[in-house]
Protein backbone atom coordinates (compact mmCIF):
# COMPACT_ATOMS: atom_id res chain seq x y z
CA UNK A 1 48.14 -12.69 -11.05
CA UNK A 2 48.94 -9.67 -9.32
CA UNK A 3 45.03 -8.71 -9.44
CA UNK A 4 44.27 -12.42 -7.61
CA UNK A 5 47.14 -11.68 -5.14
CA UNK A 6 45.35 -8.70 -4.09
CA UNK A 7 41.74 -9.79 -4.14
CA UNK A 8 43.01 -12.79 -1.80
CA UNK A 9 44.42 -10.36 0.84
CA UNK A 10 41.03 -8.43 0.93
CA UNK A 11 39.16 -11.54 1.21
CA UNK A 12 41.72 -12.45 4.11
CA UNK A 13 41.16 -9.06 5.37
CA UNK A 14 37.14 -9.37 5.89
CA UNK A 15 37.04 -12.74 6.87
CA UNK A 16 39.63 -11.31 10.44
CA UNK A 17 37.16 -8.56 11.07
CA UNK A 18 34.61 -10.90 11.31
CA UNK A 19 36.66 -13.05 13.48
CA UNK A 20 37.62 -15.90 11.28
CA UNK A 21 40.42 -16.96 9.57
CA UNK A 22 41.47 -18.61 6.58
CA UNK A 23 43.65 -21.13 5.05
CA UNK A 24 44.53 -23.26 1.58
CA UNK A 25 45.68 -26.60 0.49
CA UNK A 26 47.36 -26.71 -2.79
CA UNK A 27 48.55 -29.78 -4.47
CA UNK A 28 51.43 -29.40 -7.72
CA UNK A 29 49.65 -29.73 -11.05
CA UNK A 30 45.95 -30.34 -8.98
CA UNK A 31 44.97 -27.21 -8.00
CA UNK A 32 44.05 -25.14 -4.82
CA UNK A 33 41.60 -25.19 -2.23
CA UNK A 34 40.83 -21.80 -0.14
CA UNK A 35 38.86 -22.20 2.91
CA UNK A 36 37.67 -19.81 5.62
CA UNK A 37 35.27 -20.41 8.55
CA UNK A 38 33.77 -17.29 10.56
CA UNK A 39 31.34 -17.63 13.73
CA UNK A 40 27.99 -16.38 12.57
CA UNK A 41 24.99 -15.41 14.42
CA UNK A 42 21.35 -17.08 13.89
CA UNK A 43 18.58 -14.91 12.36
CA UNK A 44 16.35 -13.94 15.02
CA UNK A 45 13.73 -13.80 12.36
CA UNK A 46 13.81 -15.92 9.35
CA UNK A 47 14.49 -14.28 5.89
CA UNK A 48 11.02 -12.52 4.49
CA UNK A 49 9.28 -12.59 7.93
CA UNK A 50 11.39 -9.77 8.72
CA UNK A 51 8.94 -6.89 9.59
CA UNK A 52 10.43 -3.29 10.49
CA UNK A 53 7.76 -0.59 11.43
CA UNK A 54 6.97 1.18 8.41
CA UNK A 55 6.04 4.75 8.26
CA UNK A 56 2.39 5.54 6.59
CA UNK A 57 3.96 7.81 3.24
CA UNK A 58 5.74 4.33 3.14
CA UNK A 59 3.14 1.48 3.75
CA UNK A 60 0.91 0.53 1.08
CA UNK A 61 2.79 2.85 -1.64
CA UNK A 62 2.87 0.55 -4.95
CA UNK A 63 6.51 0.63 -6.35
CA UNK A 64 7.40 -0.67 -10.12
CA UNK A 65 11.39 -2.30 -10.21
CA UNK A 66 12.51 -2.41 -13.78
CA UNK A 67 15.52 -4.59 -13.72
CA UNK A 68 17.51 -7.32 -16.00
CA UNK A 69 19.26 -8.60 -12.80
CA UNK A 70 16.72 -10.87 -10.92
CA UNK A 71 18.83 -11.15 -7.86
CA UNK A 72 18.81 -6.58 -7.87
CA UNK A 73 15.26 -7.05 -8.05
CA UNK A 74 14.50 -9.98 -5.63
CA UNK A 75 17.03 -7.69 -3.15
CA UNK A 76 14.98 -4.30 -3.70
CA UNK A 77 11.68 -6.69 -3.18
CA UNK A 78 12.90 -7.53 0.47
CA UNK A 79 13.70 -4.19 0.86
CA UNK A 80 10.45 -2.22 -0.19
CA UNK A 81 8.45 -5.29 1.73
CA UNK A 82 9.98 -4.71 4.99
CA UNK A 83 9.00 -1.00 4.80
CA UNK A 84 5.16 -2.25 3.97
CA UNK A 85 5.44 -1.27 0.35
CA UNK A 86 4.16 -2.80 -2.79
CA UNK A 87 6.40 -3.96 -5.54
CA UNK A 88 5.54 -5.30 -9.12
CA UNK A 89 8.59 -6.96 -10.49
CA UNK A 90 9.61 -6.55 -14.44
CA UNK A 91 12.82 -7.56 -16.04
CA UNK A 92 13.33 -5.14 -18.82
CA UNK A 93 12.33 -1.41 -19.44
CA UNK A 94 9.67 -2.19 -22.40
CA UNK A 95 8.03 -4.35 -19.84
CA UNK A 96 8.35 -1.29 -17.48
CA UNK A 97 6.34 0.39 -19.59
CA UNK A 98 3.78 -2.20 -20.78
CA UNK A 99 3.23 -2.41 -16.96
CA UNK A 100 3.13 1.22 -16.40
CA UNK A 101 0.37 1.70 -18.81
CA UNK A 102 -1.91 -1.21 -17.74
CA UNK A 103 -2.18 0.15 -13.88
CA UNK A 104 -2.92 3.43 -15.31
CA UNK A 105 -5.83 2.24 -17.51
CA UNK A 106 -6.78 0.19 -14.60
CA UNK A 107 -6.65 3.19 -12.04
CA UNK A 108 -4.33 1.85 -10.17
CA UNK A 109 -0.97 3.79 -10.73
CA UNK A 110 2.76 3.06 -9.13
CA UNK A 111 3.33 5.93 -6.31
CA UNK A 112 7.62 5.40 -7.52
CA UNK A 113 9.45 3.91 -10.17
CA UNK A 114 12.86 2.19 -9.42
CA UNK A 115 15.01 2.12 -12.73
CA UNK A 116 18.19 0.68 -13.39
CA UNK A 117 20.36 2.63 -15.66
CA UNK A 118 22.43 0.38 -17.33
CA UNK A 119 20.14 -2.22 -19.34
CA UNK A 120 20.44 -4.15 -22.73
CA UNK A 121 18.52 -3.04 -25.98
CA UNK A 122 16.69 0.02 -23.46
CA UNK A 123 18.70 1.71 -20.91
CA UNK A 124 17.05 3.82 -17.43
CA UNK A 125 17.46 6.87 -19.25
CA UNK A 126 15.86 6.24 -22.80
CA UNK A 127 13.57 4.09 -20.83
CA UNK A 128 12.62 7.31 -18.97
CA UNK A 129 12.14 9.66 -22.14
CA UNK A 130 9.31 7.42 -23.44
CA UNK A 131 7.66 7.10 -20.19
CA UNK A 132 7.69 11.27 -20.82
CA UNK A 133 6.63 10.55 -24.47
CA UNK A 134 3.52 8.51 -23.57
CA UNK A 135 0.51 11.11 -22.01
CA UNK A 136 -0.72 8.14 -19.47
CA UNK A 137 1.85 7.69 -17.34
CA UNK A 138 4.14 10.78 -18.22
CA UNK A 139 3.94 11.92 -14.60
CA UNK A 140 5.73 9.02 -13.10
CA UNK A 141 8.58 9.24 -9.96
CA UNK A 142 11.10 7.90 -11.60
CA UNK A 143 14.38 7.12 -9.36
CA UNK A 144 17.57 5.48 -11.30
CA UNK A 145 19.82 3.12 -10.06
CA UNK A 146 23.51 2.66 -11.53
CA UNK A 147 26.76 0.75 -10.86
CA UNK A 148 28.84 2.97 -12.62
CA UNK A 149 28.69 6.95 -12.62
CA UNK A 150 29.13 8.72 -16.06
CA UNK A 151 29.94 11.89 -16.94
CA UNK A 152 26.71 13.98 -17.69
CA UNK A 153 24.47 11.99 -16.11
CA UNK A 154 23.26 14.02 -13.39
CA UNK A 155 22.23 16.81 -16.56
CA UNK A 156 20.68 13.90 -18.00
CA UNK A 157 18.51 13.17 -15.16
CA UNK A 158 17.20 16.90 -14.72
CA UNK A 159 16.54 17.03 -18.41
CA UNK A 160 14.42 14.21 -18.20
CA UNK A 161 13.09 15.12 -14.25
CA UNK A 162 14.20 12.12 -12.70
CA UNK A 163 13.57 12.17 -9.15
CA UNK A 164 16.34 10.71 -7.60
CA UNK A 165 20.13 8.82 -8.51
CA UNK A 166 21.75 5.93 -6.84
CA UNK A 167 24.81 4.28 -6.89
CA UNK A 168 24.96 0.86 -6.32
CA UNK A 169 25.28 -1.17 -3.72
CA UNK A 170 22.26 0.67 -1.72
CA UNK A 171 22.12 0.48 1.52
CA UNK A 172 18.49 0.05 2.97
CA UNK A 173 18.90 3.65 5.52
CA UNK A 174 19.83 5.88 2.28
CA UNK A 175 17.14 3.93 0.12
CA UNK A 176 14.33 4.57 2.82
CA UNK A 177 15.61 7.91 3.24
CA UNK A 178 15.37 8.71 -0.34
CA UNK A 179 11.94 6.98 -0.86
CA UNK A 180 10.50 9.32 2.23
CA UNK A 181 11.51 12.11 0.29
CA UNK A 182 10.30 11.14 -2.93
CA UNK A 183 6.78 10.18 -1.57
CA UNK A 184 6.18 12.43 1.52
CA UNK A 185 8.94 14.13 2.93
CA UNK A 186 8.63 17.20 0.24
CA UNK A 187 5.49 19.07 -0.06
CA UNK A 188 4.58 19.25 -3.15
CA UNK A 189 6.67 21.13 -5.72
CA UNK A 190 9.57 21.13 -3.35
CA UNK A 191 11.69 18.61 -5.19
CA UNK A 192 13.57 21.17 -7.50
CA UNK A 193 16.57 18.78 -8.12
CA UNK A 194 17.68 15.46 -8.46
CA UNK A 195 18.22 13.54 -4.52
CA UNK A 196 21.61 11.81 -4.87
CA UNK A 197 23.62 10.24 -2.42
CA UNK A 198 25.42 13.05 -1.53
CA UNK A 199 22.64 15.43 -1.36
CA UNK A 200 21.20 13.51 1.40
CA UNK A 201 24.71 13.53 3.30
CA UNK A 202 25.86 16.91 2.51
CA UNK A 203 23.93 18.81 5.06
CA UNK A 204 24.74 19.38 8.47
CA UNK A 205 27.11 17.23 9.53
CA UNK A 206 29.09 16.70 13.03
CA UNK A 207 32.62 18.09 13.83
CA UNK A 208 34.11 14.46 13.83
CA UNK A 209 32.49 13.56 10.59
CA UNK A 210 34.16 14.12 7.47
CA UNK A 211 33.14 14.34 3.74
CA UNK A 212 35.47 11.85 1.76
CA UNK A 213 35.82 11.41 -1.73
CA UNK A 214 37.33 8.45 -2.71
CA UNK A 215 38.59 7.72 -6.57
CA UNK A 216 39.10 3.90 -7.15
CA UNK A 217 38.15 1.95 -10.07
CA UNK A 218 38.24 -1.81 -8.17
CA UNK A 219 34.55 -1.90 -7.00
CA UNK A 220 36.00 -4.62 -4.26
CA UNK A 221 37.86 -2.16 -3.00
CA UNK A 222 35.36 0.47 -3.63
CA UNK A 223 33.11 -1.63 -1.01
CA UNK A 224 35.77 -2.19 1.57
CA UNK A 225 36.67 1.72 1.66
CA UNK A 226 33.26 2.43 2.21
CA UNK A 227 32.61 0.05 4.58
CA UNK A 228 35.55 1.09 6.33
CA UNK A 229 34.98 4.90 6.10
CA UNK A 230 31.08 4.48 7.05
CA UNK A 231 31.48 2.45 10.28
CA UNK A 232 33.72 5.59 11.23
CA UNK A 233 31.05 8.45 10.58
CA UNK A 234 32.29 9.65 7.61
CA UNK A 235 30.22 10.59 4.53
CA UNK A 236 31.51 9.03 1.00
CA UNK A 237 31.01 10.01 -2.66
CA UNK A 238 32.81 7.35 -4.91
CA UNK A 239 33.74 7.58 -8.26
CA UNK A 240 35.59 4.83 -10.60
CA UNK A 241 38.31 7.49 -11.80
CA UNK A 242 41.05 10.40 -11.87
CA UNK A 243 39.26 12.09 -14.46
CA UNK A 244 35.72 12.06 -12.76
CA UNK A 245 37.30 13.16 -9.20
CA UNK A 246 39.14 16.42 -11.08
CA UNK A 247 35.02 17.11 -12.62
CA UNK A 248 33.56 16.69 -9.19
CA UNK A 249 35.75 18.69 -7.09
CA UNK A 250 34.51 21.81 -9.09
CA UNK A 251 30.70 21.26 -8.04
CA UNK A 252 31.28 20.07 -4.59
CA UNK A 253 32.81 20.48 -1.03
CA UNK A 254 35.07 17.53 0.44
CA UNK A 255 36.90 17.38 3.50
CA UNK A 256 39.26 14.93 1.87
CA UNK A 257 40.29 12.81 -1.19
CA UNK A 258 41.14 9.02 -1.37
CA UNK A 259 43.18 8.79 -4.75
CA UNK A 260 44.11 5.30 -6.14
CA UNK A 261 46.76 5.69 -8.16
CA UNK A 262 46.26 3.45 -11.14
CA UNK A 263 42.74 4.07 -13.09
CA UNK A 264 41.69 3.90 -16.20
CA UNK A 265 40.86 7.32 -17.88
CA UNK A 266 43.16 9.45 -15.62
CA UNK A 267 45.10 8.11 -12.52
CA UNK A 268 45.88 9.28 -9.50
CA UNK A 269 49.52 11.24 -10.27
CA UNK A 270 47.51 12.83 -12.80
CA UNK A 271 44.32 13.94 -11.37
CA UNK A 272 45.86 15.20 -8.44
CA UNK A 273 47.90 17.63 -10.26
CA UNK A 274 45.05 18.96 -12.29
CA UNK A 275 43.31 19.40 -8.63
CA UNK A 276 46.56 21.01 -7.75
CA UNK A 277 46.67 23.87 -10.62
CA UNK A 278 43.06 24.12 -10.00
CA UNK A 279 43.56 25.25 -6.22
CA UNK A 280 44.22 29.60 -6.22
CA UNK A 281 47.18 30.62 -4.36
CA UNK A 282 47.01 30.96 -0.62
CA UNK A 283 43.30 29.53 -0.88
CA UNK A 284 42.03 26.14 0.59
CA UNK A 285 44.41 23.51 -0.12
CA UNK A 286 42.39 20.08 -0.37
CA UNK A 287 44.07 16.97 1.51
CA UNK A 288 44.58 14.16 -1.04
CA UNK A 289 45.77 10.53 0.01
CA UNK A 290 47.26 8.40 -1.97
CA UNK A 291 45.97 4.26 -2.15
CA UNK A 292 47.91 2.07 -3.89
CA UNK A 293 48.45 -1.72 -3.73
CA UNK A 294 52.30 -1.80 -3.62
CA UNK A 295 54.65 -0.31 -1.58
CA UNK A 296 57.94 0.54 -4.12
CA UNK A 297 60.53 2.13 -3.29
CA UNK A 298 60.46 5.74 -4.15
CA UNK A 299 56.47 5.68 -4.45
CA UNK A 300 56.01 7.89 -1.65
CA UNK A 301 58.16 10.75 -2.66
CA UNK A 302 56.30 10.17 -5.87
CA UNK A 303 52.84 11.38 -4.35
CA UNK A 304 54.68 13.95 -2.35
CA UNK A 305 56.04 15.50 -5.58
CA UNK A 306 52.44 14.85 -7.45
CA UNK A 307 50.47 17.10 -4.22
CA UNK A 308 49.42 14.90 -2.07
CA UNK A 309 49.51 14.99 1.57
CA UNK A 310 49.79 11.07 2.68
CA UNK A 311 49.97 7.25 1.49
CA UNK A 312 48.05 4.21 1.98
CA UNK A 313 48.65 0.82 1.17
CA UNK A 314 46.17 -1.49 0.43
CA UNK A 315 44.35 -3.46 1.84
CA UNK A 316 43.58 -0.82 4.16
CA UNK A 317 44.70 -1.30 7.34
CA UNK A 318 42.25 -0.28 10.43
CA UNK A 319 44.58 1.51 12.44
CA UNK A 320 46.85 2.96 9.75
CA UNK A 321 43.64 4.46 8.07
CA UNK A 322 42.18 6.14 11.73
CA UNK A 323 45.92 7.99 11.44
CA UNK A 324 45.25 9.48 8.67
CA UNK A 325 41.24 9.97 9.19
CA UNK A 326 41.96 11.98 13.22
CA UNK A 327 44.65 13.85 11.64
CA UNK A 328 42.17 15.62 9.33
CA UNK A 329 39.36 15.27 12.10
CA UNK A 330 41.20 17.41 14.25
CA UNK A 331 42.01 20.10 11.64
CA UNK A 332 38.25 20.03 11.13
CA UNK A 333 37.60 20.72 14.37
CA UNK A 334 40.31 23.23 15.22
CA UNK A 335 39.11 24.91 12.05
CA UNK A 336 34.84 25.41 13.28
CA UNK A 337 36.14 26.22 16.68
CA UNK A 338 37.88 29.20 14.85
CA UNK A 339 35.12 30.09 12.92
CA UNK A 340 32.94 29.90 15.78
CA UNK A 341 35.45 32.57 17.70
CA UNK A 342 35.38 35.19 14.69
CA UNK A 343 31.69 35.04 14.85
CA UNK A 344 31.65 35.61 18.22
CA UNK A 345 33.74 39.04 18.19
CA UNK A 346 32.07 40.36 14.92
């Protein structure tokens, strides 16, 4: 109940920042009725005349999409046909490879492979090691698409020299960005690790911009934070737990944490003070946020004493969120203006 309660105030949520509204009618021991309305915009140009200009590495490059999902792949066939590409569509990885090996008897290999990871009977990744196993098409750019991160994975992808890692949803700038790479943006022998999200949003970035990592395990709210987060600038890594925020935080850089407080695995009170013992003594102390969906009595003095630095309740409000998001934006920038002054007088 609680877990309706709250997916109702998102939904409520989205449809006022579109400009709509929404109400119910409920009758005892009938049922209820939810209703929204929204104004909406006509389509300029109707859904798969859509044409964006493609970029040559881009147009004409033949693309396999090995997925179980048919809406993933009819979504990633808009996508790739926009850009002027040419995708072959195949619902399971043994039909991946079936396909795989026909073009390449035919002479007509796939330029890229997109995979997704988590498949019945033949997942992405033991798809991948008998694409390596079979001479003909060992060579294959293989990139991997998953809904839910796992520990090891990124060794797993290196082992097997995967090209590139998603997580789902993809948006169609990072996708396009990734392809280029993959295709034409590297010369050859260039590509010496795996492109992941946040390798393509970890380099420079602006003084306003910050790198977020957020730990939630609802992917509703995983897509609202984002969303959120994005419009604003900000780069985001997501991950579904406590336990997988504590792992990443001792490979990578962030300029602050979203922590929901109850995951599986390892919440929130508990990751954040494993982050905390982690951090050295008079070193960089890392700001973590707390999200949670209720507002008890007593929780905020319970993040306080757990290490953290603020609270949010959810849904996220708009302007409560840009408090917390210029407070660490202006650190930021106070901070590079300093660095920027030491450098000067050395």
């Amino acid at each position: 109940m609680e877990e309706r309660g709250l997916g109702l105030s998102i939904s409520t949520h989205l449809v006022r920042m579109m400009g709509g509204e929404m109400w119910l009618e409920s009758e005892p021991e009938v049922g209820t009725k939810f209703h929204f309305k929204t104004p909406l915009i006509p389509a300029t140009n109707p859904v798969g005349t859509y044409s964006e200009s493609a970029s040559d590495v881009l147009s004409g490059s033949k693309v396999l999409i090995v997925d179980d999902n048919a809406t993933n792949r009819q979504i990633l066939e808009l996508m790739l046909k926009r850009w002027g590409m040419i995708p072959t569509l195949v619902s399971g990885a043994m039909a991946g490879i079936l396909e795989l090996r026909a073009a390449s008897a035919a002479g007509r290999g796939f330029n890229l492979v997109i995979c997704d990871l988590l498949m019945p009977e033949m997942d992405g990744f033991s798809f991948t090691e008998q694409v390596r196993n079979t001479p003909e098409i060992s060579k294959a750019k293989i990139m991997l698409l998953s809904s839910a991160g796992r520990r090891g994975d990124a060794k797993r992808c290196e082992e097997l020299g995967i090209s590139a890692y998603l997580m789902k949803p993809v948006r169609q700038l990072e996708l396009k960005t990734v392809i280029s790479r993959l295709l034409g943006g590297e010369a050859p022998g260039e590509l010496q690790s795996v492109i992941t999200r946040f390798a393509i949003k970890n380099g420079p970035t602006s003084p306003t911009s910050l790198r977020i990592l957020v730990a939630e395990d609802n992917a509703v709210n995983q897509k609202l934070i984002v969303r959120l987060l994005e419009k604003r600038g900000h780069f985001v890594h997501v991950v579904p737990n406590g336990r997988e925020a504590v792992d990443i935080l001792k490979e990578r850089e962030f300029d602050l944490v979203l922590m929901d407080m109850q995951m599986q695995v390892m919440d929130g009170f508990e990751a954040t003070i494993e982050i905390r013992k982690c951090e050295k003594p008079g070193g960089i102390h890392l700001p973590i946020v707390a999200l949670t969906a209720y507002a008890m009595k007593g929780d905020r003095d319970r993040c306080l004493t757990a290490g953290m630095d603020g609270y949010l309740t959810k849904p996220i409000r708009g302007n409560e969120l840009d408090e917390i998001l210029n407070q660490y934006v202006s650190l930021r920038v106070a901070e590079l203006q300093t660095s920027q002054k030491e450098k000067i007088s050395t």
